[in-house]
N, C-alpha and C. Protein backbone atom coordinates (compact mmCIF):
# COMPACT_ATOMS: atom_id res chain seq x y z
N UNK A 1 -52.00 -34.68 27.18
CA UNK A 1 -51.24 -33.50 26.84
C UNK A 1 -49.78 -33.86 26.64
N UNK A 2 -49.53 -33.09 25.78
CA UNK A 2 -47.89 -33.61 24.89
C UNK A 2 -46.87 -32.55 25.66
N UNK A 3 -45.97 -32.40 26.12
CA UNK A 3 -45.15 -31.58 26.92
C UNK A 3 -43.99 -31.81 26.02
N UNK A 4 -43.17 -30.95 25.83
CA UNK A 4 -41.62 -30.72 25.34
C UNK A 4 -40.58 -29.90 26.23
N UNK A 5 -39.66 -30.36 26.42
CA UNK A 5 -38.40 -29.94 27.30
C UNK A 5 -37.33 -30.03 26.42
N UNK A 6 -36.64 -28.60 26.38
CA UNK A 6 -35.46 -28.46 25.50
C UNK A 6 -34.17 -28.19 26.93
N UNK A 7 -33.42 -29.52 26.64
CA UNK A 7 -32.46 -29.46 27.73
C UNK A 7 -30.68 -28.79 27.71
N UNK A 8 -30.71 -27.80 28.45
CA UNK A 8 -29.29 -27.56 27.78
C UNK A 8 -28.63 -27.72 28.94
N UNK A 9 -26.61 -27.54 29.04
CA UNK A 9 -25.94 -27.96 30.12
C UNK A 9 -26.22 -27.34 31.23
N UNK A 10 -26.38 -25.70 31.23
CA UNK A 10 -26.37 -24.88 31.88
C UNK A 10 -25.18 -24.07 32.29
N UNK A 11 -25.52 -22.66 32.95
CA UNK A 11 -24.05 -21.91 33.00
C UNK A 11 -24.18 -21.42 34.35
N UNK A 12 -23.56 -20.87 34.73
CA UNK A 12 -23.36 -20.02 35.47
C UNK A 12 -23.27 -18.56 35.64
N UNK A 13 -23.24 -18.27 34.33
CA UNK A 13 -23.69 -16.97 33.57
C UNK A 13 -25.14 -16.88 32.95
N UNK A 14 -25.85 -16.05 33.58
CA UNK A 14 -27.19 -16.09 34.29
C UNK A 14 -27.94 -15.80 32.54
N UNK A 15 -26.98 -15.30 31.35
CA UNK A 15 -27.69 -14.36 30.10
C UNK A 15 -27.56 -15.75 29.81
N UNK A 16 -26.63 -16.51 29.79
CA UNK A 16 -26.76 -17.50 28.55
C UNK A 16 -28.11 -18.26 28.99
N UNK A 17 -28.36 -18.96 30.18
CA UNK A 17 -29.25 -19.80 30.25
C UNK A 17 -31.06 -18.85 30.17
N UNK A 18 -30.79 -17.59 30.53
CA UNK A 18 -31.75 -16.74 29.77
C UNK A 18 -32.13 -16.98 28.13
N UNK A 19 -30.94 -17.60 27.49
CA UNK A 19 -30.85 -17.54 26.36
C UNK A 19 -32.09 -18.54 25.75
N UNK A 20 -31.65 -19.93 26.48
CA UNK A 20 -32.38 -21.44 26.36
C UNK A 20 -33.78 -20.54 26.39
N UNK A 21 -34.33 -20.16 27.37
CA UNK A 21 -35.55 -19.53 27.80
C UNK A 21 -36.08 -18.87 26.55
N UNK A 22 -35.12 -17.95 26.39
CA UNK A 22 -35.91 -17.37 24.79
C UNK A 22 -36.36 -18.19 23.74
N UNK A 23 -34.92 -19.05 23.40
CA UNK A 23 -35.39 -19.86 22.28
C UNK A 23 -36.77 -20.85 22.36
N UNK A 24 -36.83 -21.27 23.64
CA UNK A 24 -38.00 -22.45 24.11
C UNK A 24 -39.66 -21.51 24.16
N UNK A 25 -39.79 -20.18 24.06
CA UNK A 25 -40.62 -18.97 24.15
C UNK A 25 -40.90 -19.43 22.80
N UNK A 26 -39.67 -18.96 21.37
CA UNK A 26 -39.54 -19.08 20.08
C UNK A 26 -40.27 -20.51 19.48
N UNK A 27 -39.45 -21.50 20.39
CA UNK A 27 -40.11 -22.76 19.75
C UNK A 27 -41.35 -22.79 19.92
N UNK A 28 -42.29 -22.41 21.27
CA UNK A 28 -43.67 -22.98 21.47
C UNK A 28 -44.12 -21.89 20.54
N UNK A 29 -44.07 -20.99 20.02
CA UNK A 29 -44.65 -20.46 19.29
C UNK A 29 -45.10 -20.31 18.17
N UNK A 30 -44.08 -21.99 17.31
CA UNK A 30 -43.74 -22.30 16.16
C UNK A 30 -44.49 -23.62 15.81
N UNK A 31 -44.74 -24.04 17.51
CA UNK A 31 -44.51 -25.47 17.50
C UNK A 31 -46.31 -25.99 16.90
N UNK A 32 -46.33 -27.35 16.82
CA UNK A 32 -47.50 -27.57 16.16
C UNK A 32 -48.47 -28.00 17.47
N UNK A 33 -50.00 -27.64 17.09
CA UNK A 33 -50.58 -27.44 18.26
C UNK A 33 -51.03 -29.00 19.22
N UNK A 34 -50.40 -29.78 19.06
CA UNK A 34 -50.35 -31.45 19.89
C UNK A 34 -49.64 -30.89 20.78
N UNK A 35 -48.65 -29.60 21.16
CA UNK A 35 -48.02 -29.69 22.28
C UNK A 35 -48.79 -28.79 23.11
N UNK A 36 -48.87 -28.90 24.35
CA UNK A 36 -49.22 -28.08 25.06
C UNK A 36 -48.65 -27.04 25.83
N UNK A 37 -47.05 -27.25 26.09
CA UNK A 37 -46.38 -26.30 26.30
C UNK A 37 -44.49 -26.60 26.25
N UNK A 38 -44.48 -26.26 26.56
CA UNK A 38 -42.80 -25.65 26.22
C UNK A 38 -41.96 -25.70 27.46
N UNK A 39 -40.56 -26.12 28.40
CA UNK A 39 -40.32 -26.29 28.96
C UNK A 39 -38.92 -26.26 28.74
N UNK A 40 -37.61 -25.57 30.06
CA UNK A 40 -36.64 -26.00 29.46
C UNK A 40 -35.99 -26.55 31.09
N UNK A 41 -35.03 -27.21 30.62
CA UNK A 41 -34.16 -28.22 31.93
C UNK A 41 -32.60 -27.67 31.86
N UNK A 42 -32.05 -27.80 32.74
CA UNK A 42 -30.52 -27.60 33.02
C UNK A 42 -29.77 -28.70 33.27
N UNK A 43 -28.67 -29.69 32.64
CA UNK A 43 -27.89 -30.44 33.47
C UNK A 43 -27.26 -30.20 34.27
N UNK A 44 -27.14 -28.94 34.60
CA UNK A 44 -26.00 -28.78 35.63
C UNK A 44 -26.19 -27.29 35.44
N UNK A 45 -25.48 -26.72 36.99
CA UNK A 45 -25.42 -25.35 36.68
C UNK A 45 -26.60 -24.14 37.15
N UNK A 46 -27.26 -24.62 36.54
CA UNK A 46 -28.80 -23.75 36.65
C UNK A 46 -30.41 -24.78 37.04
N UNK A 47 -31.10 -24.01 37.02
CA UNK A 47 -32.48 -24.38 37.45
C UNK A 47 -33.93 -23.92 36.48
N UNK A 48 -34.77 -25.17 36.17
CA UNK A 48 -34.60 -26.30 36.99
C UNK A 48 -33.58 -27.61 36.40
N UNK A 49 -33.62 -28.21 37.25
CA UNK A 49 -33.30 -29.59 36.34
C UNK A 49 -34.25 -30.55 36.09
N UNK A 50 -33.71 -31.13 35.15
CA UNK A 50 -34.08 -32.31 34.26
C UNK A 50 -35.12 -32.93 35.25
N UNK A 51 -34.90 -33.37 35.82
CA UNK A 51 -35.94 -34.28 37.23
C UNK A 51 -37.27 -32.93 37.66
N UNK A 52 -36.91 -31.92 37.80
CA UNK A 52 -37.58 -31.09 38.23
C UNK A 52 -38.31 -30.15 37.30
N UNK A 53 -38.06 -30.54 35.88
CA UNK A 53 -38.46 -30.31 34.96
C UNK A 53 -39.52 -31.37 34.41
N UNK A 54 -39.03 -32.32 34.60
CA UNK A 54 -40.20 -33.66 34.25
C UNK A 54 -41.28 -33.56 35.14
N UNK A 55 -40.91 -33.60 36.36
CA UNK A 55 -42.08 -33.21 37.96
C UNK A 55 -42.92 -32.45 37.56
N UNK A 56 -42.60 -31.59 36.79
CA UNK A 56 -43.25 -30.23 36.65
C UNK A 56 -44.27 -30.47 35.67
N UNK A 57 -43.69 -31.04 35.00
CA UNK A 57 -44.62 -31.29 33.20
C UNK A 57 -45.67 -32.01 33.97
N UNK A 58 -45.66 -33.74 34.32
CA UNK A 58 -46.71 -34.79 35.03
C UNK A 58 -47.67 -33.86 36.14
N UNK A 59 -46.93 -33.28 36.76
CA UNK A 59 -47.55 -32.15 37.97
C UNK A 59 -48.69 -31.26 37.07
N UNK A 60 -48.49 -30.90 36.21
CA UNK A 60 -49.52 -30.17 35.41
C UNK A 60 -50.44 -30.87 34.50
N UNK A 61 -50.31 -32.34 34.10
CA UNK A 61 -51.02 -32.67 33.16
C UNK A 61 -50.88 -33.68 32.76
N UNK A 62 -49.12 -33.63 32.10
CA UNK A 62 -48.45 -33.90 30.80
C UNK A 62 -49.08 -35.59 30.84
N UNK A 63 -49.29 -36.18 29.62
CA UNK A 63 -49.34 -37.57 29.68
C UNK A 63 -48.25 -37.99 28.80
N UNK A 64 -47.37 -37.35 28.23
CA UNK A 64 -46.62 -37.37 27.34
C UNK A 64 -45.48 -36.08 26.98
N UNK A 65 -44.06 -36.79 27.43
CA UNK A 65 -42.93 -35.46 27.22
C UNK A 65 -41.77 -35.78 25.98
N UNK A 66 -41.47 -34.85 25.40
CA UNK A 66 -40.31 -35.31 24.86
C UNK A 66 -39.27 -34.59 25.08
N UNK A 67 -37.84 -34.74 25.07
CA UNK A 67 -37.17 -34.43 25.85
C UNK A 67 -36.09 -34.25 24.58
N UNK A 68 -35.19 -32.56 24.65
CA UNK A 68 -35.07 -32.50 22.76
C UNK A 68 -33.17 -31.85 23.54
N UNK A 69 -32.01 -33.00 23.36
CA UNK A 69 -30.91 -31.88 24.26
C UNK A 69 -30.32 -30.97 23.22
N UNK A 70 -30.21 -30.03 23.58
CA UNK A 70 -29.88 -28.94 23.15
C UNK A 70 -27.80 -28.71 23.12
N UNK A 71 -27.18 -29.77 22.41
CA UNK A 71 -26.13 -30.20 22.85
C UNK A 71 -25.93 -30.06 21.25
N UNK A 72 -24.67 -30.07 20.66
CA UNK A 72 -24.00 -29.77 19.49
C UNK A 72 -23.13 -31.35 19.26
N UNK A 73 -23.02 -31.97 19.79
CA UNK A 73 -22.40 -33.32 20.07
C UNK A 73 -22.57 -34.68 20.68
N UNK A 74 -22.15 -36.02 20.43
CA UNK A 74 -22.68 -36.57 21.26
C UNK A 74 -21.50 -37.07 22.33
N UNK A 75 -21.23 -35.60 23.23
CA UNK A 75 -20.43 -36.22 24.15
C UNK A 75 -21.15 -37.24 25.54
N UNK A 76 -20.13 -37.08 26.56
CA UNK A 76 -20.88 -37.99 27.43
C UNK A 76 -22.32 -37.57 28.08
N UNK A 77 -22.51 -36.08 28.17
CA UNK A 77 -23.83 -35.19 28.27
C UNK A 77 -24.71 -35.96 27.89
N UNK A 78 -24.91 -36.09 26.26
CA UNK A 78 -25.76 -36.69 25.24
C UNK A 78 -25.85 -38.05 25.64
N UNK A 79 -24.78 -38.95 25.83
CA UNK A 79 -24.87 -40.18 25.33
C UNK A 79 -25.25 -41.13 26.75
N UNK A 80 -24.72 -40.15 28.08
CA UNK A 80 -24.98 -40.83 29.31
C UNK A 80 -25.90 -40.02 30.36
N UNK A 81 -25.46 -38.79 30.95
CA UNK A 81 -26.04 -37.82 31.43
C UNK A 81 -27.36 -37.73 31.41
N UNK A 82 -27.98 -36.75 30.25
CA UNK A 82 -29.27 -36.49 30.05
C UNK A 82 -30.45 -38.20 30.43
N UNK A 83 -29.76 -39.33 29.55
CA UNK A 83 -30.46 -40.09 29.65
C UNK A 83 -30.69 -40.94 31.10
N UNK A 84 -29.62 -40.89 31.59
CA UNK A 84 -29.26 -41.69 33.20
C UNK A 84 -30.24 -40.57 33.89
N UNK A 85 -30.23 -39.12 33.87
CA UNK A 85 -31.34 -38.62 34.40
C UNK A 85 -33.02 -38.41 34.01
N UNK A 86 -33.28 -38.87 33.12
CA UNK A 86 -34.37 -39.17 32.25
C UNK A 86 -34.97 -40.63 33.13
N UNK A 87 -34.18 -41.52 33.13
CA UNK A 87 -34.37 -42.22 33.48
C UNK A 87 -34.89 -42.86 34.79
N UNK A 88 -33.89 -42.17 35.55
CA UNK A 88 -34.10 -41.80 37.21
C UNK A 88 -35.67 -41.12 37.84
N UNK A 89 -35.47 -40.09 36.89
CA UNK A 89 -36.57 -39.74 37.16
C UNK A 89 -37.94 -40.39 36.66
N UNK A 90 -37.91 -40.60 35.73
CA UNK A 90 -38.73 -41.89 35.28
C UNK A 90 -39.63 -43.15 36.03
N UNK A 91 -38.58 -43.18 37.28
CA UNK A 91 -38.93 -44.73 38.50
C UNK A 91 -39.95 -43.57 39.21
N UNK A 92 -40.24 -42.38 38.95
CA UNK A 92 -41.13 -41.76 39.92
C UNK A 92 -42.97 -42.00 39.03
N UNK A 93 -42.49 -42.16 37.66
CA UNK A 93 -43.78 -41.99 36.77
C UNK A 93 -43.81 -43.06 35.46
N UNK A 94 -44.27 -44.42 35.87
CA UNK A 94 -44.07 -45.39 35.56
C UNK A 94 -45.59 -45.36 34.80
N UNK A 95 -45.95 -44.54 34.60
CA UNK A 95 -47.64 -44.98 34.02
C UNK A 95 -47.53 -43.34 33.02
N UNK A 96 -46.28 -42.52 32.65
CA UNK A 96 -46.28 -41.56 31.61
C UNK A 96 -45.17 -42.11 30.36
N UNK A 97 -45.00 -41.61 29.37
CA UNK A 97 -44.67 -41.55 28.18
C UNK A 97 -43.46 -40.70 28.37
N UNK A 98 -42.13 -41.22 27.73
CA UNK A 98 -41.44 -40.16 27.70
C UNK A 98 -40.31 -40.63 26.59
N UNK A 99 -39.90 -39.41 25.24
CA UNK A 99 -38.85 -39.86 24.41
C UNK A 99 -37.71 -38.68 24.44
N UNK A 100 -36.46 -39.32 24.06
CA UNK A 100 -35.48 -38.69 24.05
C UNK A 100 -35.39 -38.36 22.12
N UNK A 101 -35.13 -37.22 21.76
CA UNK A 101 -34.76 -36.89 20.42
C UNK A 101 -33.54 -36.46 20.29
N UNK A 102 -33.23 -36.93 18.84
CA UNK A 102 -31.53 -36.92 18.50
C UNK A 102 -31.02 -35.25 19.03
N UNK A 103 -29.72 -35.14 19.42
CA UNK A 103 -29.39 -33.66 20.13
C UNK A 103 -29.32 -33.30 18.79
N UNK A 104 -29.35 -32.10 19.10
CA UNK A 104 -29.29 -31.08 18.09
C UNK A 104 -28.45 -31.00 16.82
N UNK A 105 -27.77 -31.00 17.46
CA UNK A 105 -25.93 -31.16 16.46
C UNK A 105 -26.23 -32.46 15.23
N UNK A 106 -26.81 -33.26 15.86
CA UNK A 106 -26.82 -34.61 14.68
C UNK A 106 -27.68 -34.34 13.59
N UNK A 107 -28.71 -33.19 13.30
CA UNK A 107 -29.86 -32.82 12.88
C UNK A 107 -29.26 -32.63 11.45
N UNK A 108 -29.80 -32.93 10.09
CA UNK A 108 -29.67 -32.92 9.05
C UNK A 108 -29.40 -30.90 8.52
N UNK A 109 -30.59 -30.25 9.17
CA UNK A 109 -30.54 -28.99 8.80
C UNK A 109 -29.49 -28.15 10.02
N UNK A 110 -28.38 -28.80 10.58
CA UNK A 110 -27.59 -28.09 10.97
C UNK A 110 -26.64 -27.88 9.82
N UNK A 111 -26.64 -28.33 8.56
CA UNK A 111 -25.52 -27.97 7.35
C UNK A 111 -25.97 -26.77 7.27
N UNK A 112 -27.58 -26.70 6.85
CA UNK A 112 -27.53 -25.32 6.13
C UNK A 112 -28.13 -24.42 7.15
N UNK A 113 -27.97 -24.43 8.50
CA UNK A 113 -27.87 -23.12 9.54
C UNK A 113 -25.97 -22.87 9.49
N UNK A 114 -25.36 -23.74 9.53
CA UNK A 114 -23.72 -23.38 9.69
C UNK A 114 -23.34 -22.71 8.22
N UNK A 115 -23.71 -23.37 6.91
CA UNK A 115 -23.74 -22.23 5.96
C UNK A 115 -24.79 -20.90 5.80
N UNK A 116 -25.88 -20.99 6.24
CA UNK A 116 -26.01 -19.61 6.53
C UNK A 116 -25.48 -18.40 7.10
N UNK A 117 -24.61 -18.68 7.55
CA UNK A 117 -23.63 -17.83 8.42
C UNK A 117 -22.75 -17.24 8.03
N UNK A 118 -22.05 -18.00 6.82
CA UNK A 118 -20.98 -17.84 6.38
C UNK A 118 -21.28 -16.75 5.09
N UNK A 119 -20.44 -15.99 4.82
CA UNK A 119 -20.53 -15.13 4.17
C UNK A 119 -20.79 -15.14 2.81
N UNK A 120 -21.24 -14.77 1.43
CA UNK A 120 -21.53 -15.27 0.31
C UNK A 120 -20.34 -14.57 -0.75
């Protein structure tokens, strides 16, 4: 079973990280049927996290996660963070599968979601 985790920073303002939740509802609903479910992680801030998000996936099944950050940039989040905890958690499940996908922001069809927006 294929597991996906869409990871965002997290807030402290309880709507936004409600927010992640919706969209990750949106994605599995879109998503193609190799996944088995939908999952989202917090770096910070909120619950669960990243570690406790992976636990969760292997705990149910998963033989396979991918891990998608939900980040607009590749600050240190992207480039150290997410992965140093990917990783960590990782020394617990040395016999599962797990990939990191480019954050969001780097994505080819973020041109034409930022011109959609814009007025005609």
């Amino acid at each position: 079973m294929k597991y996906l985790i869409v990871v965002a920073h997290g807030s402290r303002r309880q709507a936004s990280n409600e927010e992640v939740e919706v969209l990750a509802d949106k994605v599995a609903k879109k998503l193609p049927t190799d996944f088995s479910a939908v999952k989202v992680a917090f770096l910070e801030l909120a619950s669960p996290s990243i570690e406790e998000a992976i636990d969760n996936c292997y705990e149910e099944g998963a033989s396979e996660v991918l891990i998608v950050p939900y980040f607009l940039s590749a600050g240190t989040h992207v480039a150290t963070d997410v992965p140093n905890e990917v990783e960590k958690t990782m020394a617990k499940w040395p016999d599962k599968k797990i990939e990191i996908a480019p954050h969001i922001g780097s994505l080819d069809p973020m041109v034409d979601l930022i011109i959609s927006v814009c007025p005609s």
